[in-house]
Protein backbone atom coordinates (compact mmCIF):
# COMPACT_ATOMS: atom_id res chain seq x y z
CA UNK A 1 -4.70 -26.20 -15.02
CA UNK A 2 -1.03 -27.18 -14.07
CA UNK A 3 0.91 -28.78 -16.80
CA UNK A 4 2.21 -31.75 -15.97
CA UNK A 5 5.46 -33.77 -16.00
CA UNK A 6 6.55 -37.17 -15.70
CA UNK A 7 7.26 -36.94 -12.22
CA UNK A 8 3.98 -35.92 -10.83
CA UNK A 9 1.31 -38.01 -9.17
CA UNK A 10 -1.55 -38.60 -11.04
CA UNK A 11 -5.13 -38.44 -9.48
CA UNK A 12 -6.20 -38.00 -12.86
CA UNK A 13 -9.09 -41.01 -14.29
CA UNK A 14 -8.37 -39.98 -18.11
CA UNK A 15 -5.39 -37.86 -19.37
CA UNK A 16 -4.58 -35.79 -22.65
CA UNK A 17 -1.42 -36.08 -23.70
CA UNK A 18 -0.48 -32.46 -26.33
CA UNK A 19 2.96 -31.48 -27.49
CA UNK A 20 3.32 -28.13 -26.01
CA UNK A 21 1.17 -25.27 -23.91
CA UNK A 22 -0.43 -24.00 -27.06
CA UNK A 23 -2.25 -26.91 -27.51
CA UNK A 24 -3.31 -27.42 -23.58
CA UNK A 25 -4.53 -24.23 -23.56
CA UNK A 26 -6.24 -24.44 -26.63
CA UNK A 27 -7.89 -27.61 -25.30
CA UNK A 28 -8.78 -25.94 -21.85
CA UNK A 29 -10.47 -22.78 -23.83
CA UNK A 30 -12.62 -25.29 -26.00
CA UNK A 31 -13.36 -27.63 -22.77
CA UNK A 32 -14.54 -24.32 -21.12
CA UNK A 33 -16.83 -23.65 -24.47
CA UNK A 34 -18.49 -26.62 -23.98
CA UNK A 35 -19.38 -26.63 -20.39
CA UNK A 36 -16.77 -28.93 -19.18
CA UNK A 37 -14.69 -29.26 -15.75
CA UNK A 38 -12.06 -30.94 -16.58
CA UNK A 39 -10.51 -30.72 -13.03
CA UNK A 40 -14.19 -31.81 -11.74
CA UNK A 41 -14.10 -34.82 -14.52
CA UNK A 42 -10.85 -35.78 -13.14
CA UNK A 43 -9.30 -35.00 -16.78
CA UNK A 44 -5.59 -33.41 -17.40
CA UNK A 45 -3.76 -32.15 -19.76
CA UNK A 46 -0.48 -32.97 -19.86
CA UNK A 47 1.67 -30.71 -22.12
CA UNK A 48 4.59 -33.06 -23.10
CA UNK A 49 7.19 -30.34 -24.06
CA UNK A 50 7.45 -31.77 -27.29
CA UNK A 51 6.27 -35.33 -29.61
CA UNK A 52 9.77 -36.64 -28.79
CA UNK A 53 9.01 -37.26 -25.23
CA UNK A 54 5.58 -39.47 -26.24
CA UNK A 55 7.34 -42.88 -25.36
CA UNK A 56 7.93 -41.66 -21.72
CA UNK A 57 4.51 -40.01 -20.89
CA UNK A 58 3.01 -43.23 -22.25
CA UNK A 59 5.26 -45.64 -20.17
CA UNK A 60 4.04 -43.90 -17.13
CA UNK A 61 0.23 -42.94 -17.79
CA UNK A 62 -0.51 -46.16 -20.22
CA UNK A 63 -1.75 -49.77 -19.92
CA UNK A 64 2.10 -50.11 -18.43
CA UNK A 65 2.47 -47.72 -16.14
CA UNK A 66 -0.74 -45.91 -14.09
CA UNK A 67 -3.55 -47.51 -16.80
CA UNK A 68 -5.51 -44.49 -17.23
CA UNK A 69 -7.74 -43.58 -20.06
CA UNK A 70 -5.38 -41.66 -22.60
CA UNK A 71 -6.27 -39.54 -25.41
CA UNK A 72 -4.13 -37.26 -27.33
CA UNK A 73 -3.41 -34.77 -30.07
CA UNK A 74 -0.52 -35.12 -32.82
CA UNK A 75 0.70 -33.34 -36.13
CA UNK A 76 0.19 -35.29 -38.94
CA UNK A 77 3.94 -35.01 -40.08
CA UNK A 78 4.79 -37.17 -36.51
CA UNK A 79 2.22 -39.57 -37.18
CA UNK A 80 5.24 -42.56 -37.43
CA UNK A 81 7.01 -41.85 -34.57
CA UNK A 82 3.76 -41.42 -32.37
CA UNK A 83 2.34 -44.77 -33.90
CA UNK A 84 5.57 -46.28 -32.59
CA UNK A 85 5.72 -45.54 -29.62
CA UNK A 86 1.70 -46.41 -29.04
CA UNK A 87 2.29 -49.73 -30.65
CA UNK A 88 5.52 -50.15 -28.06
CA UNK A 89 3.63 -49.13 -25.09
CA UNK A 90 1.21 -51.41 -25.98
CA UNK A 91 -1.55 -49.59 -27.64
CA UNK A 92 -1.50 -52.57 -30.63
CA UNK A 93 0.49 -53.22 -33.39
CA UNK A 94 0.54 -51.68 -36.89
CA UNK A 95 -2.07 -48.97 -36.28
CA UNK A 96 -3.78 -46.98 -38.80
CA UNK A 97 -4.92 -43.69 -38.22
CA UNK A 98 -8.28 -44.80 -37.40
CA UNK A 99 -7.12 -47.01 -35.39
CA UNK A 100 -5.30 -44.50 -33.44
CA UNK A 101 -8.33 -42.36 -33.02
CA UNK A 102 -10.50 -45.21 -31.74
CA UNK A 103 -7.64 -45.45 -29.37
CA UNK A 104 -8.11 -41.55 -28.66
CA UNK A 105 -5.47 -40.05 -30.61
CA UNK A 106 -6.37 -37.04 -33.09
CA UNK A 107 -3.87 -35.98 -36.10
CA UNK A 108 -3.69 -32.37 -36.87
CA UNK A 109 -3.27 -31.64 -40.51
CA UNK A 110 -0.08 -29.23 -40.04
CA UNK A 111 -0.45 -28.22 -36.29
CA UNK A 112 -2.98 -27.12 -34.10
CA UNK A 113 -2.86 -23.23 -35.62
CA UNK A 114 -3.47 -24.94 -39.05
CA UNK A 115 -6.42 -26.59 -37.93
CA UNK A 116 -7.64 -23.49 -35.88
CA UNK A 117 -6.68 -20.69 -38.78
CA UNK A 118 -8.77 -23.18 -41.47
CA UNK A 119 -11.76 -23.15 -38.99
CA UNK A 120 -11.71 -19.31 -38.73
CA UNK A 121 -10.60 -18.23 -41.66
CA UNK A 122 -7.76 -15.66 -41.96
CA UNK A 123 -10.44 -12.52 -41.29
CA UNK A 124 -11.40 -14.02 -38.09
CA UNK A 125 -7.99 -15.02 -37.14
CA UNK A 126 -6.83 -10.92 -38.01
CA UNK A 127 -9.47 -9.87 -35.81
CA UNK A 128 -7.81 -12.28 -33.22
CA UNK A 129 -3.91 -10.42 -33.94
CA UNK A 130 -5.54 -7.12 -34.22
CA UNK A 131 -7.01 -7.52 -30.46
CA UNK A 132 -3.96 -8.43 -29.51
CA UNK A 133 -2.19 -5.84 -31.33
CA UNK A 134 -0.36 -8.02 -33.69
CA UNK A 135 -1.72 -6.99 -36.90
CA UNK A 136 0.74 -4.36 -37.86
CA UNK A 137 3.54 -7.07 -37.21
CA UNK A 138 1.39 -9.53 -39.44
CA UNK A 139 1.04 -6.85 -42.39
CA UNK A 140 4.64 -6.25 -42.12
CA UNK A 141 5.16 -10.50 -42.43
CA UNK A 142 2.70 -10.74 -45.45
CA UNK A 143 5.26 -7.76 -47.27
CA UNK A 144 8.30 -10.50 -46.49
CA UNK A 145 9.59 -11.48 -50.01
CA UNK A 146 9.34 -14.77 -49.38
CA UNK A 147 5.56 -14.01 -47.92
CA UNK A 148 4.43 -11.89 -50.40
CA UNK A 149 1.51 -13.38 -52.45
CA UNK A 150 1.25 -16.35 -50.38
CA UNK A 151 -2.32 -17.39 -49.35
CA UNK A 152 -3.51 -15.45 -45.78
CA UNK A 153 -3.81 -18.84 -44.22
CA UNK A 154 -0.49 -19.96 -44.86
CA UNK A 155 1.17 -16.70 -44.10
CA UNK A 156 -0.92 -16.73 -40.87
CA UNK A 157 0.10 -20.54 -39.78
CA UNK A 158 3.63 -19.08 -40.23
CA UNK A 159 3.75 -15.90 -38.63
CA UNK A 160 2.29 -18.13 -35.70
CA UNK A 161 5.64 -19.20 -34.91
CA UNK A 162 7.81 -16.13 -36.02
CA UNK A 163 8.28 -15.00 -31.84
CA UNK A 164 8.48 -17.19 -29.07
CA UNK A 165 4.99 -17.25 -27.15
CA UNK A 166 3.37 -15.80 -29.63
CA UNK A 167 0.93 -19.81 -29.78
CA UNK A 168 0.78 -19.77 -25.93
CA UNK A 169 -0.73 -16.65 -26.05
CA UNK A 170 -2.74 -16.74 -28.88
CA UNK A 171 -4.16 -20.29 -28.82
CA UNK A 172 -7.21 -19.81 -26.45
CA UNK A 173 -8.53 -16.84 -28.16
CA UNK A 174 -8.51 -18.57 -31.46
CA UNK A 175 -10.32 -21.10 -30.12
CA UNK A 176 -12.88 -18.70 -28.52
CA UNK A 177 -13.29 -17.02 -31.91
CA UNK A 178 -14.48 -20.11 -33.12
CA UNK A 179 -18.05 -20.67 -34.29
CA UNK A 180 -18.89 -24.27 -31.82
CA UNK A 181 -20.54 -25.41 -34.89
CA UNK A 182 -17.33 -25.36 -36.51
CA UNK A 183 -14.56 -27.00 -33.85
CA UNK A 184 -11.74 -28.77 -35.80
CA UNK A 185 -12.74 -32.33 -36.12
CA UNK A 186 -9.54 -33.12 -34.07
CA UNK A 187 -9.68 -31.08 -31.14
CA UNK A 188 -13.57 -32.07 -30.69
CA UNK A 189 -12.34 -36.23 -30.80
CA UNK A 190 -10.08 -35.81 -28.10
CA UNK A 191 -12.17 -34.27 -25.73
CA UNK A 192 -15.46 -36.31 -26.50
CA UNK A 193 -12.91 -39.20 -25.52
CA UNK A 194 -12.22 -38.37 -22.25
């Protein structure tokens, strides 16, 4: 599925709106895991390059702009700015979190990885780095000082973002290490609202 910008058309009836491509293509794997065509359900994701540029993806896909049903993921620790700019696009006005997810949009705990390594566990999500390769580089991470004795979970969530791609290309196979019975609560909402 492209990724999307604010300058494309939209034939889209309901979009996502993520941060980055880690968590598109973690929604894509899961959407995939459930049975769903997103491209057939006339659902995107749109992969906003970052929770500072919420305010113009909502201007141009909300009740302002092309009206379509929206959904979307967030970290917990941008939860202000994104109620913000929902409340100035004209989502409502001093929104709670469940608020915001009867609107559509899902708070991650830390990130998407956090959410994903907790579902797992950290065995699961070493057998994930270790098909990839990755789990010498992770053992030599967890012998970091600063690493050292740390739980695996937290070590793992960091060593996520210790190389650049290393989220792109390790989001969908978390997510298709995951046990459906156990989806983060999150990642399930957002989907089951579109």
């Amino acid at each position: 599925m492209e990724t999307m910008s604010a300058s494309h058309n939209l034939s889209a009836r309901s979009v996502i709106l993520v941060e980055g491509i880690s968590d598109q293509l973690a929604l894509e794997a899961l959407a995939r895991r459930r049975g769903r065509d997103l491209p057939a359900e006339q659902v995107s994701i749109v992969a906003m390059r970052g929770v500072t540029n919420i305010a113009k993806f909502l201007e141009q896909f909300g009740p302002r702009g092309a009206g379509v049903n929206l959904a979307g993921l967030y970290d917990v620790g941008e939860e202000a700015g994104f109620q913000r700019a929902l409340e100035r696009a004209g989502f409502g006005d001093n929104l709670t979190r469940p608020e915001m997810e009867r609107l559509g949009f899902y708070a991650c705990i830390a990130d998407l990885e956090d959410e994903l390594i907790r579902s797992l566990g950290a065995a699961a999500v070493e057998r994930v780095l270790e098909s990839r390769g990755e789990l010498g580089a992770f053992r030599t991470f967890q012998g970091q000082p600063e690493w050292r004795g740390r739980p695996a979970e937290e070590q793992l969530g960091r060593f996520m973002g210790t190389r650049g791609g290393r989220k792109i290309q390790t989001a969908a196979r978390l997510v298709e290490a995951l046990d459906l019975a156990n989806v983060p609560r999150p990642l399930d909402g957002v989907l089951a609202h579109v």
